[in-house]
C-alpha atoms as a PDB file:
ATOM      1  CA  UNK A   1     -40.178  -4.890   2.076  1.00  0.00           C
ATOM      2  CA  UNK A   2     -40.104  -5.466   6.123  1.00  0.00           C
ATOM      3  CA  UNK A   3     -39.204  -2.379   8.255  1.00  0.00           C
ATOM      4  CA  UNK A   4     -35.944  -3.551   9.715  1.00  0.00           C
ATOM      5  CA  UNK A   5     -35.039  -3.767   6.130  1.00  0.00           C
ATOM      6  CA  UNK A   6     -35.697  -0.421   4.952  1.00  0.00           C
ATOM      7  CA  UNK A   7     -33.901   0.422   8.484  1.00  0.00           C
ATOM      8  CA  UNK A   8     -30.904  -1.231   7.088  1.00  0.00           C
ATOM      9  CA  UNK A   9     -30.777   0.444   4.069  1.00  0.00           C
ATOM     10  CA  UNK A  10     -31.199   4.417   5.347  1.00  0.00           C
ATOM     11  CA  UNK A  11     -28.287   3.295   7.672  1.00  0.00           C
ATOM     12  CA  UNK A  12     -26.491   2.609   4.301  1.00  0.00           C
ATOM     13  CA  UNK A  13     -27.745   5.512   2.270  1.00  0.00           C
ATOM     14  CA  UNK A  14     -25.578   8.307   3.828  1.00  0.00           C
ATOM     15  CA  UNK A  15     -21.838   6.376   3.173  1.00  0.00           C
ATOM     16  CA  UNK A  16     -23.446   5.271  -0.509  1.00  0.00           C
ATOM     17  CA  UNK A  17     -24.512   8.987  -1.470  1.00  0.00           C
ATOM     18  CA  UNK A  18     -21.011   9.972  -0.077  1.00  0.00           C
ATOM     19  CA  UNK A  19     -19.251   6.945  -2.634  1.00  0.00           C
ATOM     20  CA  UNK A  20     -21.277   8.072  -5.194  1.00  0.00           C
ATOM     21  CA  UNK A  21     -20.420  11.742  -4.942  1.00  0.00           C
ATOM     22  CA  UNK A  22     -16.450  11.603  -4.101  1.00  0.00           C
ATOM     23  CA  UNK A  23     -16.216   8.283  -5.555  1.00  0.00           C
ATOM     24  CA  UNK A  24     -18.338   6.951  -8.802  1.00  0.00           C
ATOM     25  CA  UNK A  25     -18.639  10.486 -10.234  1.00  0.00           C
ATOM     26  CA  UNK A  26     -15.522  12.090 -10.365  1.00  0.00           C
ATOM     27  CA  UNK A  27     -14.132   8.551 -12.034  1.00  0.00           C
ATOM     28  CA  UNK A  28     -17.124   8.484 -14.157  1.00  0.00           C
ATOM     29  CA  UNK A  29     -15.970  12.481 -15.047  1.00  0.00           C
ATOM     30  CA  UNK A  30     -12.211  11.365 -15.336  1.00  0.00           C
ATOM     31  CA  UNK A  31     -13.144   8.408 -17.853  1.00  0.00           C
ATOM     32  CA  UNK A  32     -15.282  11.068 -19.952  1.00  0.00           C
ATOM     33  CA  UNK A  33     -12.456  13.523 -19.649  1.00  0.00           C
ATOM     34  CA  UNK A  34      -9.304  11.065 -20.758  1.00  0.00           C
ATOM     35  CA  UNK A  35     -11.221  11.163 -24.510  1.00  0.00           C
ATOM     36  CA  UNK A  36     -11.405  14.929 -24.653  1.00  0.00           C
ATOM     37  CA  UNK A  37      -8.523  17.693 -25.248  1.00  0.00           C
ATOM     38  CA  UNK A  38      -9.042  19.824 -21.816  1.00  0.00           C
ATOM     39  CA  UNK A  39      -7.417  23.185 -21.227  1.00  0.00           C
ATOM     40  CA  UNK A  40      -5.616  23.513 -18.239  1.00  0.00           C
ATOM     41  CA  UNK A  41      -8.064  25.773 -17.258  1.00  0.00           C
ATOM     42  CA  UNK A  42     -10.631  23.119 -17.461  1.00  0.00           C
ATOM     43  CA  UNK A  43     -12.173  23.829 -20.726  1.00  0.00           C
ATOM     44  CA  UNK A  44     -13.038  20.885 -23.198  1.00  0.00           C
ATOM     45  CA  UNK A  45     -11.128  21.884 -26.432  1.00  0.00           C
ATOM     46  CA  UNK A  46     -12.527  18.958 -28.541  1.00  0.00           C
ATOM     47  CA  UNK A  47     -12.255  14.981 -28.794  1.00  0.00           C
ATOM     48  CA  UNK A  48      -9.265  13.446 -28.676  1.00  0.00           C
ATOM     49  CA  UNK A  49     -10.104   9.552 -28.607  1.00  0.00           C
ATOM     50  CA  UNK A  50      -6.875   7.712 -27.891  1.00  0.00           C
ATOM     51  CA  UNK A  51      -4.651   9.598 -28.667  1.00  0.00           C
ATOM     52  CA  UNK A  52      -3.965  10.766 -24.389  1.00  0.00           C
ATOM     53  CA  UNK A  53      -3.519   6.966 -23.973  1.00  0.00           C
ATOM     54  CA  UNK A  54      -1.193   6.903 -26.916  1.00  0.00           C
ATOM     55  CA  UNK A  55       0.838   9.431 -25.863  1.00  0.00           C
ATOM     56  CA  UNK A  56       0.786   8.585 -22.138  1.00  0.00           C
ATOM     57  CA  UNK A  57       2.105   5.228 -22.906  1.00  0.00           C
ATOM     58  CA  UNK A  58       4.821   6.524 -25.278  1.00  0.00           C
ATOM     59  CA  UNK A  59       6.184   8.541 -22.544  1.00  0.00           C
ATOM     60  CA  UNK A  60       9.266   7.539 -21.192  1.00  0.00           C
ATOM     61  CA  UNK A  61       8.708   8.797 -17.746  1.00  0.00           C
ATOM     62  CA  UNK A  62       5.593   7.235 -17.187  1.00  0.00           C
ATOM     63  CA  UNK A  63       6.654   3.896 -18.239  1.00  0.00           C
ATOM     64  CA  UNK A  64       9.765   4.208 -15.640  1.00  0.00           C
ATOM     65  CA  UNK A  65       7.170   5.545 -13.025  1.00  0.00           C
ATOM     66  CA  UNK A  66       5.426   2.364 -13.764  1.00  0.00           C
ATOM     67  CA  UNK A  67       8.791   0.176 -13.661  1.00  0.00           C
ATOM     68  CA  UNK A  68       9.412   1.519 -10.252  1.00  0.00           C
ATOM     69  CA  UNK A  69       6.148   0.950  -9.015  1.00  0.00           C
ATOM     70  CA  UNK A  70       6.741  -2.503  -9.603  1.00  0.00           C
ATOM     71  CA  UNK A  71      10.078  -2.975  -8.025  1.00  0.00           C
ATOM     72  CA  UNK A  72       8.509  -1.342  -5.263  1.00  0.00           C
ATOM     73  CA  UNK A  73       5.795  -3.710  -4.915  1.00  0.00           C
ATOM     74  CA  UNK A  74       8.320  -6.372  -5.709  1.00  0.00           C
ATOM     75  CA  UNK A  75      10.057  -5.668  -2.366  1.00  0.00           C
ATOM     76  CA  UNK A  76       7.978  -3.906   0.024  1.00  0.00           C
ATOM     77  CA  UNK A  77       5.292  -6.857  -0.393  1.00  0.00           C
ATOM     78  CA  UNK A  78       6.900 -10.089   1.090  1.00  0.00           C
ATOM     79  CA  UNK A  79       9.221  -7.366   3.286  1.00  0.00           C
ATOM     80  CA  UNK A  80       5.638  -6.460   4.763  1.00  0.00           C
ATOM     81  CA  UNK A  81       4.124  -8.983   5.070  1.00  0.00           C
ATOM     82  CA  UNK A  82       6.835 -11.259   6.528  1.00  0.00           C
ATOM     83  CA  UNK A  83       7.824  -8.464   9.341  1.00  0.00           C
ATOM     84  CA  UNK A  84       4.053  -7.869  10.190  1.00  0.00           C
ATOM     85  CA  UNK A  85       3.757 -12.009  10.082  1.00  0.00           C
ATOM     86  CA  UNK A  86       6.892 -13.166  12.256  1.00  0.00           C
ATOM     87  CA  UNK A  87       5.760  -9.945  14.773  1.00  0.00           C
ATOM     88  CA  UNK A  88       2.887 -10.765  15.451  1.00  0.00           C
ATOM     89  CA  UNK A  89       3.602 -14.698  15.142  1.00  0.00           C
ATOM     90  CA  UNK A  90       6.019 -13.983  18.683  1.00  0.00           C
ATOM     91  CA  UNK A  91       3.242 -11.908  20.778  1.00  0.00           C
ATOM     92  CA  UNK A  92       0.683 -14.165  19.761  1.00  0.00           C
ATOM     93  CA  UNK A  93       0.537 -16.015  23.630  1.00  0.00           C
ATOM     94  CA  UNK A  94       0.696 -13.830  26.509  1.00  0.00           C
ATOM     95  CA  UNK A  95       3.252 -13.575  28.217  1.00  0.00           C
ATOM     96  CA  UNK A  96       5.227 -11.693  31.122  1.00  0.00           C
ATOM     97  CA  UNK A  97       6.407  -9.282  28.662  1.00  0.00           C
ATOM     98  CA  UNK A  98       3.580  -9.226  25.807  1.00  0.00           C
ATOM     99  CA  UNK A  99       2.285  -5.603  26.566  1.00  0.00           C
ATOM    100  CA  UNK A 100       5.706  -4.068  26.206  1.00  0.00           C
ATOM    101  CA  UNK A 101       6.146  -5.805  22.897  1.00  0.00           C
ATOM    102  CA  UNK A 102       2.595  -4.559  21.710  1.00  0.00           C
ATOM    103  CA  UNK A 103       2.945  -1.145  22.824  1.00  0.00           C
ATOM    104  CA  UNK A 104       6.696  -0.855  21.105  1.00  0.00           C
ATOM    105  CA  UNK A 105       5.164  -2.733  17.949  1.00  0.00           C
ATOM    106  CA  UNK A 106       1.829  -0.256  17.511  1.00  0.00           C
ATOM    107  CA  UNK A 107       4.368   2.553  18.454  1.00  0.00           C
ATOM    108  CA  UNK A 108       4.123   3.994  14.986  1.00  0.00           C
ATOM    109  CA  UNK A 109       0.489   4.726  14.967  1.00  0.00           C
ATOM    110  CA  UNK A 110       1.310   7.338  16.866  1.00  0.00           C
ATOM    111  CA  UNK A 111       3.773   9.553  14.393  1.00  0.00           C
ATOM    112  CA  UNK A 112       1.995  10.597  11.205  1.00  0.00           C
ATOM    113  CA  UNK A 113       3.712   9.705   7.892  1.00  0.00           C
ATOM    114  CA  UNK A 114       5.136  13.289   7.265  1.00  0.00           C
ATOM    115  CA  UNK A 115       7.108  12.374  10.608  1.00  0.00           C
ATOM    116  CA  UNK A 116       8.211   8.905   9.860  1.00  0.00           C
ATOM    117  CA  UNK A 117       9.252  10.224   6.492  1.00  0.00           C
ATOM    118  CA  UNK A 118      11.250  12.614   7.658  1.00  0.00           C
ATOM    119  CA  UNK A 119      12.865  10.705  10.650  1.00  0.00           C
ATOM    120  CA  UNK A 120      13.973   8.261   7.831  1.00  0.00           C
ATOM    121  CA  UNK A 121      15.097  11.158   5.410  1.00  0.00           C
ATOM    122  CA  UNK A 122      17.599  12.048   8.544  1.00  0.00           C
ATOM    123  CA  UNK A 123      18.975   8.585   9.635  1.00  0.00           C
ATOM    124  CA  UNK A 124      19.850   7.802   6.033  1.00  0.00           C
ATOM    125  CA  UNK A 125      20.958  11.386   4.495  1.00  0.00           C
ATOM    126  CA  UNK A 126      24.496  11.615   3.239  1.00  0.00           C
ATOM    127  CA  UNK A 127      27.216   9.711   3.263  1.00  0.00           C
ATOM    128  CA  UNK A 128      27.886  10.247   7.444  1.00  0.00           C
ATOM    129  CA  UNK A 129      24.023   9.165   8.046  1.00  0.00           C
ATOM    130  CA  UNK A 130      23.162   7.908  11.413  1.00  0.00           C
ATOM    131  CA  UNK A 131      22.397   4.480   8.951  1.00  0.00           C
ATOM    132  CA  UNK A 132      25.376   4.605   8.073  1.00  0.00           C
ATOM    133  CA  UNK A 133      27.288   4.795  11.499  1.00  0.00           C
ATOM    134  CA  UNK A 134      25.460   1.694  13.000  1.00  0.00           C
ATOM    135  CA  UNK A 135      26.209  -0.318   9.037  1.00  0.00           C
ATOM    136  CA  UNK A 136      29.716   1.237   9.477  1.00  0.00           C
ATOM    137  CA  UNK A 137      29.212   2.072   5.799  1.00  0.00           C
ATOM    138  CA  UNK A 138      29.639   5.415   4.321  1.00  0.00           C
ATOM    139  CA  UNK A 139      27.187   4.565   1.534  1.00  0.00           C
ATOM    140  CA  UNK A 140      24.764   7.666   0.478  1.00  0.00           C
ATOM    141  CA  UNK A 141      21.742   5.530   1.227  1.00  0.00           C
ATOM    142  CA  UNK A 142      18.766   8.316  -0.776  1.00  0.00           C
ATOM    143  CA  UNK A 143      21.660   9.309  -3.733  1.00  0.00           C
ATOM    144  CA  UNK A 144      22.059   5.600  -5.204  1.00  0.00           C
ATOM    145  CA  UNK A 145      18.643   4.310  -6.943  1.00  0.00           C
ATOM    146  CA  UNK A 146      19.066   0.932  -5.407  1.00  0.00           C
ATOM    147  CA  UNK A 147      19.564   1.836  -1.848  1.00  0.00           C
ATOM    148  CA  UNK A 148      17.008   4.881  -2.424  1.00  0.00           C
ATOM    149  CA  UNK A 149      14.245   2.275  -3.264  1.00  0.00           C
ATOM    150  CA  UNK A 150      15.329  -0.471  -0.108  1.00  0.00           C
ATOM    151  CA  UNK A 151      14.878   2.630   1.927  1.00  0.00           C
ATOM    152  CA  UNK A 152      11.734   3.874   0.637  1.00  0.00           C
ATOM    153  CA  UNK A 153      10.212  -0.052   0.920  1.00  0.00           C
ATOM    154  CA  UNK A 154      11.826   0.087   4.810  1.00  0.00           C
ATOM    155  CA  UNK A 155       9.863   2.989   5.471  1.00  0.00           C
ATOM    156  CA  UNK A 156       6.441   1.627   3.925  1.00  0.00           C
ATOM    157  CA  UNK A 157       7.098  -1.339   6.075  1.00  0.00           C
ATOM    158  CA  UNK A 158       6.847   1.079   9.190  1.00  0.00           C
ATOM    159  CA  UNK A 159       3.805   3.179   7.737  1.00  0.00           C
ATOM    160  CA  UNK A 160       1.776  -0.153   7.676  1.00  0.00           C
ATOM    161  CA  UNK A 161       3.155  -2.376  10.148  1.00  0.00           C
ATOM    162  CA  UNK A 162       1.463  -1.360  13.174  1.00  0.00           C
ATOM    163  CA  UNK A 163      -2.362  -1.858  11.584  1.00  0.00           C
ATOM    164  CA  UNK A 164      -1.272  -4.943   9.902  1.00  0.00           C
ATOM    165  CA  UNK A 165       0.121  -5.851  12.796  1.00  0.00           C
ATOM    166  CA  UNK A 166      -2.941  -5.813  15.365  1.00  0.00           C
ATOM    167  CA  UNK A 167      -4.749  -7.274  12.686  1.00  0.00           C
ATOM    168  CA  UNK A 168      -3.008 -10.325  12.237  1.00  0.00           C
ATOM    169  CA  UNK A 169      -2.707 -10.300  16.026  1.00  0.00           C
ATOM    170  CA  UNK A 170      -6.097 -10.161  17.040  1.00  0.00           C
ATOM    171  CA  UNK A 171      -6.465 -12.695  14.461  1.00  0.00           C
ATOM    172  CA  UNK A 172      -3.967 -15.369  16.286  1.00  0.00           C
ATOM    173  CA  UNK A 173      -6.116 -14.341  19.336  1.00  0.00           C
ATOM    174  CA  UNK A 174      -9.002 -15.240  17.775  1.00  0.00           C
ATOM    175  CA  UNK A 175      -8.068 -18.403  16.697  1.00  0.00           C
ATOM    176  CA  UNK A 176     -10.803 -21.520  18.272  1.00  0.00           C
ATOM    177  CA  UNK A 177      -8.313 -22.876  20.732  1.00  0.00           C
ATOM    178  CA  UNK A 178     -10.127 -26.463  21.269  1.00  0.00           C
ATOM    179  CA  UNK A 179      -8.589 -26.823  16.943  1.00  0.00           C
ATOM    180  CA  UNK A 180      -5.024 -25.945  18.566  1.00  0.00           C
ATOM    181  CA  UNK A 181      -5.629 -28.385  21.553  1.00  0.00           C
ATOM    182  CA  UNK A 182      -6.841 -31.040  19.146  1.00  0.00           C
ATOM    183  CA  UNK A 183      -4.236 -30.846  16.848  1.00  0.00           C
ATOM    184  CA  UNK A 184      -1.500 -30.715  20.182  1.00  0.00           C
ATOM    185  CA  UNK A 185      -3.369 -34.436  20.925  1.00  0.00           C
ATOM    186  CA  UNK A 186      -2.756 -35.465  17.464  1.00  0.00           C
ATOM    187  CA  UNK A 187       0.896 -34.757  17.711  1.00  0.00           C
ATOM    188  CA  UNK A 188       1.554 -31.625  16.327  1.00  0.00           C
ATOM    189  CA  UNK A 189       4.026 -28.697  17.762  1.00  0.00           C
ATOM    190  CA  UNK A 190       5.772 -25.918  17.169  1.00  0.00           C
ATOM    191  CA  UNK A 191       6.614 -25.350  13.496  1.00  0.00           C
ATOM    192  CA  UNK A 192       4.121 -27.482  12.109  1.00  0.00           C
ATOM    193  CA  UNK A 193       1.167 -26.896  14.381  1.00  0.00           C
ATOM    194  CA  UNK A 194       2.396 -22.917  13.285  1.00  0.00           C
ATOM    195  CA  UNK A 195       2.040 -23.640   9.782  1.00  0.00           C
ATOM    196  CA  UNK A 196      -0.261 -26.448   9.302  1.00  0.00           C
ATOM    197  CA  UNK A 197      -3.089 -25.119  11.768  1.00  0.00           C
ATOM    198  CA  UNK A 198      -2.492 -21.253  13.269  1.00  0.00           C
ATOM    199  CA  UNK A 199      -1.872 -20.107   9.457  1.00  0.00           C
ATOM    200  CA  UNK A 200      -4.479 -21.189   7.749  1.00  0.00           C
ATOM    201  CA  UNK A 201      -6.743 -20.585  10.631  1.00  0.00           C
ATOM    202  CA  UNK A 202      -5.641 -16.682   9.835  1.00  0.00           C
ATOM    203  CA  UNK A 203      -5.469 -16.772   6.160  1.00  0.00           C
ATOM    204  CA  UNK A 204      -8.571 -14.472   5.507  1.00  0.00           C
ATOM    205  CA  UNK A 205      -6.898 -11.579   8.294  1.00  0.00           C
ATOM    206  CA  UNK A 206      -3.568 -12.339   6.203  1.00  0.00           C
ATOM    207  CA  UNK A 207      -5.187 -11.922   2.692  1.00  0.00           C
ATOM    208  CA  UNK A 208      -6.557  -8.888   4.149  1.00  0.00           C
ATOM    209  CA  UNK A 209      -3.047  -7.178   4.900  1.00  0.00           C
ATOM    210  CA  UNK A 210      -2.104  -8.520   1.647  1.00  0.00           C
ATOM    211  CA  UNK A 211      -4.825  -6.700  -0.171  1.00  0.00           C
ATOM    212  CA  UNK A 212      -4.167  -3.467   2.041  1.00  0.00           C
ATOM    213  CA  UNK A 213      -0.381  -3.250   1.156  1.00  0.00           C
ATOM    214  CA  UNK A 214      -1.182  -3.904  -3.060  1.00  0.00           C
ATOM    215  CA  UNK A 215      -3.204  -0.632  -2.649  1.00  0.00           C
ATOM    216  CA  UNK A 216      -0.771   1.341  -0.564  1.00  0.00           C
ATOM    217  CA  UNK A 217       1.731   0.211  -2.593  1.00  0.00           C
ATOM    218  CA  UNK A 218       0.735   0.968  -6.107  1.00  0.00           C
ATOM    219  CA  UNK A 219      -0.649   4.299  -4.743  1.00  0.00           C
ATOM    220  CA  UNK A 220       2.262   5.328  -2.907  1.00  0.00           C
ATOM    221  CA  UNK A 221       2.940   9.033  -3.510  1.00  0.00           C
ATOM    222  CA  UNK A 222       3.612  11.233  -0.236  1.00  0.00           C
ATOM    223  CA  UNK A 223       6.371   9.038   1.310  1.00  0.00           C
ATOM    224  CA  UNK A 224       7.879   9.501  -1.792  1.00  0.00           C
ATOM    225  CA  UNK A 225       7.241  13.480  -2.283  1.00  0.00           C
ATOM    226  CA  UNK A 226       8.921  13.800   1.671  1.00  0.00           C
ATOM    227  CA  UNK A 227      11.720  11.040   1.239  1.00  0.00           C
ATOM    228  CA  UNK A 228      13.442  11.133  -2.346  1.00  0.00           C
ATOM    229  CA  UNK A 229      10.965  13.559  -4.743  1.00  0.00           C
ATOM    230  CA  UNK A 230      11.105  10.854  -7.022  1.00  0.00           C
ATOM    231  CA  UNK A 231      15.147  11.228  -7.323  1.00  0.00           C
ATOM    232  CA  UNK A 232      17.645  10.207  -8.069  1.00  0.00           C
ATOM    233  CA  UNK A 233      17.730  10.263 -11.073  1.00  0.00           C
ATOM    234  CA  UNK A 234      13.895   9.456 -11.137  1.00  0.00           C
ATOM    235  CA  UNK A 235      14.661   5.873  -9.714  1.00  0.00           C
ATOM    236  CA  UNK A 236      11.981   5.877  -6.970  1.00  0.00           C
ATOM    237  CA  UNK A 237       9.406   8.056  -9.075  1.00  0.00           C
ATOM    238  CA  UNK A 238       6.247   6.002  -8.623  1.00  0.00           C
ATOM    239  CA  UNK A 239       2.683   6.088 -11.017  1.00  0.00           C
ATOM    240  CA  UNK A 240       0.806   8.243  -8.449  1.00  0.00           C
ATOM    241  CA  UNK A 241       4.134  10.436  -8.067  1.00  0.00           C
ATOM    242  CA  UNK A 242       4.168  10.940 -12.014  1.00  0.00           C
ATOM    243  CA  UNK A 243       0.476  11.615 -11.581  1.00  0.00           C
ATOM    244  CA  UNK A 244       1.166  14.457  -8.898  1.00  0.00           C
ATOM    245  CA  UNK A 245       4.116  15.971 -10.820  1.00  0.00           C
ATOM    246  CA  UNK A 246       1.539  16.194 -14.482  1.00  0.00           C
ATOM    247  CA  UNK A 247      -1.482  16.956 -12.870  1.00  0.00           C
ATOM    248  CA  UNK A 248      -0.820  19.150  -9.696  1.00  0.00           C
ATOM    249  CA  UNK A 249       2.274  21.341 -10.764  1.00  0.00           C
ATOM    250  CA  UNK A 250       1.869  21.220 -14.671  1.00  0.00           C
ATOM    251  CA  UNK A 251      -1.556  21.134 -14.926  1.00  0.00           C
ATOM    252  CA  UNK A 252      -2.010  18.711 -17.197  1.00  0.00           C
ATOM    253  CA  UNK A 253      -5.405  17.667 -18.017  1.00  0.00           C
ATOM    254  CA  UNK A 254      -4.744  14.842 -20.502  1.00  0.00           C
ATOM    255  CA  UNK A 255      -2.033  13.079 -17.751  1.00  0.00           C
ATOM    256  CA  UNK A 256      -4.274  13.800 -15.329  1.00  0.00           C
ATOM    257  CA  UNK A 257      -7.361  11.896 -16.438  1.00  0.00           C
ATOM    258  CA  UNK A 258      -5.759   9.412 -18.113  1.00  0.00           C
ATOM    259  CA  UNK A 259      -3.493   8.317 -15.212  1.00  0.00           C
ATOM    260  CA  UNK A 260      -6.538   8.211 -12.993  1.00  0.00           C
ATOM    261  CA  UNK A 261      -8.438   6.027 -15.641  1.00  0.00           C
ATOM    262  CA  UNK A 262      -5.538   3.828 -15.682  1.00  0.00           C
ATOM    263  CA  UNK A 263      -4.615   2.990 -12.254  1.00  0.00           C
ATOM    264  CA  UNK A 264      -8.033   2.800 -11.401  1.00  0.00           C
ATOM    265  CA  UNK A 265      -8.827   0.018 -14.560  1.00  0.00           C
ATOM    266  CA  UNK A 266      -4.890  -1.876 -13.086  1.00  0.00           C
ATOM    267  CA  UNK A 267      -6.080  -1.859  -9.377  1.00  0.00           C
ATOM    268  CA  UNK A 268      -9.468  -3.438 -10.416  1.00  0.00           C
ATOM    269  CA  UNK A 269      -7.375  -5.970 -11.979  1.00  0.00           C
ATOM    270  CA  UNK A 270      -4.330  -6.879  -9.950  1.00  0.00           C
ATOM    271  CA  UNK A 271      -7.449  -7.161  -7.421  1.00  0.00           C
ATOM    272  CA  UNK A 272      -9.677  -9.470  -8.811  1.00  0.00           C
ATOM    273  CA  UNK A 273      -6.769 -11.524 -10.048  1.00  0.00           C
ATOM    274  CA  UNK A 274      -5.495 -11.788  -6.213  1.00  0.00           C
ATOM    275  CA  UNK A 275      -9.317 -12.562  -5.124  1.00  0.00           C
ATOM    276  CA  UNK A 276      -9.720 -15.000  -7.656  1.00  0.00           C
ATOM    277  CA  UNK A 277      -5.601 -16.593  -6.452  1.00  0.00           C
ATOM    278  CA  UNK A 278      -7.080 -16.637  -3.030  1.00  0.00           C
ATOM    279  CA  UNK A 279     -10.127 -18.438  -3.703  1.00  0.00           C
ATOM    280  CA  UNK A 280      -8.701 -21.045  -5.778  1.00  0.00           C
ATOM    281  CA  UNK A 281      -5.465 -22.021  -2.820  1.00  0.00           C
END
């Protein structure tokens, strides 16, 4: 093996030993630990094959954590990915008044999600919200489980638009202009030369976002904890919320393990089947 090689891989070595310790082995440990009867204390009190899957999937909580995971998904994904889209679709050419729009648009990098979560927590709270004032509606936006979950996909939107959205924008930048320029010979403008030739020249930056909000949506959990705690009524109590609740304040092993095994084995999954989507359009 040439030097420049082995170069290469000690440049690799330090984030690999750092996957394999907070990464492979605590899953491997986890996958181990969802057949075994654990203590809360940590101590293995015998096999238990299945029977933590069993019960975890005949537990009506989980299985409405997972419903509302999906509906989640369901919403904040094309809510996403169509704001981050038609944003940075409208700064794409510079213009006079460009940098404003970029600075206002990657304005929410700068709060931290604890902040976001609780500016949203007071706009929409009660039935006089600040919401509610500019909707002239006196609608109790977080104590209704439809309007709780539209609120908690609103404020996902804002946790992820402003990578997504210099992302897709450097991507537009990025694009080779003499393909634009050709296609503006040919004919083509506006809508179609947007469609036919800027958005496909993007589509690997787009399936990118795409892949980033799957995750952050099927492991949402702290915008959740700040925003509704999972109420009301349990109608915005996510998978990795559930998770939290089991495994961090009762101390359940068996939930605990199990949960992990099985988000872990979904994400892999809804994942691959995306990839595989993508490579077939």
């Amino acid at each position: 093996m040439k030097a420049k090689e082995w170069k290469a891989y000690l440049y690799l070595a330090p984030a690999v030993i750092l996957a394999v310790i907070f990464s492979f082995l605590p899953l491997a440990k986890s996958f181990i630990g969802s057949f075994l009867r654990i203590s809360q204390s940590g101590r293995v009190l015998g096999w238990a094959g299945l029977s933590n899957y069993a019960s975890l999937l005949g537990d009506p909580a989980f299985l409405s954590s997972v419903r509302n995971t999906v509906v989640f998904t369901a919403i904040f994904l094309p809510l996403n990915t169509a704001v981050t889209l038609a944003a940075a679709a409208l700064t794409r050419k510079k213009r006079k008044l460009t940098a404003a729009a970029e600075s206002i648009f990657m304005l929410p990098m700068a709060f931290s999600l604890s902040a976001l979560a609780l500016i949203f927590k007071e706009i929409f709270r009660g039935s006089v919200s600040v919401a509610g004032r500019i909707f002239r509606t006196d609608a109790a936006w977080l104590e209704e489980p439809g309007t709780a979950m539209l609120v908690l996909a609103i404020l996902g939107v804002f946790l992820d638009f402003a990578l997504d959205y210099l992302l897709l924008l450097s991507a537009f930048r990025s694009t080779d202009r003499s393909i634009i320029e050709a296609a503006e010979i040919d004919g083509a403008s506006g809508m179609r030369l947007f469609m036919s030739i800027e958005i496909p020249a993007i589509r690997n930056m787009l399936a990118v976002t795409v892949f980033m909000a799957i995750k952050d949506a099927v492991l949402i959990s702290a915008p959740v904890m700040v925003l509704t705690e999972g109420g009301p009524f349990r109608s915005t109590e996510t998978v990795m919320y559930y998770y939290y609740l089991e495994a961090f304040r009762s101390g359940n092993r068996a939930v605990e393990t199990t949960v992990a095994v099985i988000m872990v084995l979904f994400s892999a999954v809804l994942m691959g089947a995306v990839s595989r989507r993508r490579r077939d359009v």
